[in-house]
Protein backbone atom coordinates (compact mmCIF):
# COMPACT_ATOMS: atom_id res chain seq x y z
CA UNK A 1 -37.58 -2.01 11.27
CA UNK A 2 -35.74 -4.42 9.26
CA UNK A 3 -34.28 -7.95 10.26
CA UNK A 4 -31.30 -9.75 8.46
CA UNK A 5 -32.54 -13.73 8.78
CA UNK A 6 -30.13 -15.83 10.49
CA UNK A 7 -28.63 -17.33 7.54
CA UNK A 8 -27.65 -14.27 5.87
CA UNK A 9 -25.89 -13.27 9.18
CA UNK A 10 -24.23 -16.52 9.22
CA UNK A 11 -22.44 -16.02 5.84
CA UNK A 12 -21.87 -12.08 6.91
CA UNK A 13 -20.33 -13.30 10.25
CA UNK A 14 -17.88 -15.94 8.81
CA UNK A 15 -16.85 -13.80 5.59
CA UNK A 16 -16.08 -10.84 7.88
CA UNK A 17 -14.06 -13.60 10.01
CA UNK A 18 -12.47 -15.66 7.68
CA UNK A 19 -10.92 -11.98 5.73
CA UNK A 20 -10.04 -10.37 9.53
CA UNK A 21 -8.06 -13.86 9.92
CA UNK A 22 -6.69 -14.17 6.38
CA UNK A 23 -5.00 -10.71 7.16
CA UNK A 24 -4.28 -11.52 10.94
CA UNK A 25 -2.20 -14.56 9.58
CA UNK A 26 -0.59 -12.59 6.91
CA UNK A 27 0.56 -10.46 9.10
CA UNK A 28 2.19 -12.52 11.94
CA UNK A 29 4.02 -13.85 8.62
CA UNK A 30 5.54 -10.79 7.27
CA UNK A 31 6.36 -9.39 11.00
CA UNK A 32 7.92 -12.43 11.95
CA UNK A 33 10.45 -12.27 9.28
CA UNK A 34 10.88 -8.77 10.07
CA UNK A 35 11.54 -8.90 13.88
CA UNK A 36 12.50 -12.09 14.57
CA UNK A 37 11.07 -12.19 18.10
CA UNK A 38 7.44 -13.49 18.73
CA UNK A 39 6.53 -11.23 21.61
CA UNK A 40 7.74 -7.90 19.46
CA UNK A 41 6.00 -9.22 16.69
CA UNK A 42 2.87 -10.27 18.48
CA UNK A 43 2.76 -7.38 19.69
CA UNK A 44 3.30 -4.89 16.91
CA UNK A 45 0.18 -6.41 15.27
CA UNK A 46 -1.77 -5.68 18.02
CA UNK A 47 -0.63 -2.10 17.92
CA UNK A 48 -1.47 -2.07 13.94
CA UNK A 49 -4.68 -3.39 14.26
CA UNK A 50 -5.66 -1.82 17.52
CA UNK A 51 -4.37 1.61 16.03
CA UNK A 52 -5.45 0.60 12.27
CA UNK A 53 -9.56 0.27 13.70
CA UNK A 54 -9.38 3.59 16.24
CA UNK A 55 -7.58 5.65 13.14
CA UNK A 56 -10.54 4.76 10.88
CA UNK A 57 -13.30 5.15 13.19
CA UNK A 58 -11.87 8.65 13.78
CA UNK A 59 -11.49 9.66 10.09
CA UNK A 60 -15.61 10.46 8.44
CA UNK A 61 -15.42 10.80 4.76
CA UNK A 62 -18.26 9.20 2.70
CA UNK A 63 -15.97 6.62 1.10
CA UNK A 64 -14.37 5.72 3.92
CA UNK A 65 -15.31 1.74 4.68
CA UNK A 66 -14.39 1.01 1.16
CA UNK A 67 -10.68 2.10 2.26
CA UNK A 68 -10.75 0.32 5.92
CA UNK A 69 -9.25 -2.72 6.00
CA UNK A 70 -9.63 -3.19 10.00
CA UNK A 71 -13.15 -2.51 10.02
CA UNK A 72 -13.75 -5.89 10.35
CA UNK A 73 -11.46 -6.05 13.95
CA UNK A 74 -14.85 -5.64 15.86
CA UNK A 75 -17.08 -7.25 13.10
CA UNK A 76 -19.99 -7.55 14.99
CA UNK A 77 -20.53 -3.63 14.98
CA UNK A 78 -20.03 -3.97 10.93
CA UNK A 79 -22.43 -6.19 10.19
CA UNK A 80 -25.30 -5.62 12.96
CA UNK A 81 -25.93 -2.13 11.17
CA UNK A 82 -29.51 -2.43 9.65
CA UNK A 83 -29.06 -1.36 5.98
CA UNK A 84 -25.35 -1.20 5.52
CA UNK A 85 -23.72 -2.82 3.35
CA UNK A 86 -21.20 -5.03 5.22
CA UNK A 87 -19.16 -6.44 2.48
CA UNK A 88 -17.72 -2.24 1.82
CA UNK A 89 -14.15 -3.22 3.08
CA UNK A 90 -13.55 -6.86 1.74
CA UNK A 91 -11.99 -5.99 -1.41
CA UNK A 92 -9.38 -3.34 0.41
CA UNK A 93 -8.63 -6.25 3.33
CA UNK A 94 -7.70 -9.02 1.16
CA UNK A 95 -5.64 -6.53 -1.54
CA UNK A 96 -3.58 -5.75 1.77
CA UNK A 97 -3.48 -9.39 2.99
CA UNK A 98 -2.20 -10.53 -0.65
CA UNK A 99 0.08 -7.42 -0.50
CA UNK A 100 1.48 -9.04 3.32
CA UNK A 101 1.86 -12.56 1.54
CA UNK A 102 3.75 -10.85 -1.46
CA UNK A 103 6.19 -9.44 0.63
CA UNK A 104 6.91 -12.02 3.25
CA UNK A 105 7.44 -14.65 0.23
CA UNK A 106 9.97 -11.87 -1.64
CA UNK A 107 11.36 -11.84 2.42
CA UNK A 108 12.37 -15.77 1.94
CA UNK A 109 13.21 -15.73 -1.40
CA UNK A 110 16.25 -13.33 -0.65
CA UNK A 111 16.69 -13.59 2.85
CA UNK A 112 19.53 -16.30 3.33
CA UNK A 113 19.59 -18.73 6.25
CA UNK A 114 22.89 -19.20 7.76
């Protein structure tokens, strides 16, 4: 068997956190200009994400947590795996999160307030 130390679990635990937030943030702010409506909004994110993590745990290609942004919903099953490497979906998460922030800010630049 093989341990992580409690430090290196520590900086696993709050990357996975801070990125899941990052996009949880970007998208209240993109489906909040959409809809409008905080409970429709509130909860169409927690269809996407709910829906997001369940499609991807379904789908088993090899390349897959390099393509899963919502793999870090449940973060704890991510990182507790002994020998993977938890820092696969990262780069996908916060291309999708900067995608979110891209189009919420093209949203106010053109959406005119009456």
């Amino acid at each position: 068997f093989s341990f992580m130390s409690i430090s290196e679990y520590i900086v696993a635990a709050l990357t996975a956190a801070t990125v899941i937030v990052l996009l949880f943030i970007s998208l209240c702010l993109v489906f909040s200009l959409l809809f409008k409506n905080t409970i429709v909004s509130l909860l169409t994110i927690l269809v996407l994400l709910i829906g997001g993590y369940a499609l991807f745990e379904q789908l088993s290609f090899a390349n897959i947590a390099w393509l899963n942004p919502f793999q870090y919903v449940l973060a704890k099953e991510t990182i507790s795996e002994i020998g993977y490497d938890w820092y696969k979906g990262i780069g996908v998460t916060l291309a999708a999160t900067c995608l979110c922030y891209i189009v919420s800010f093209v949203c106010i630049r053109f959406v005119r307030v009456y």
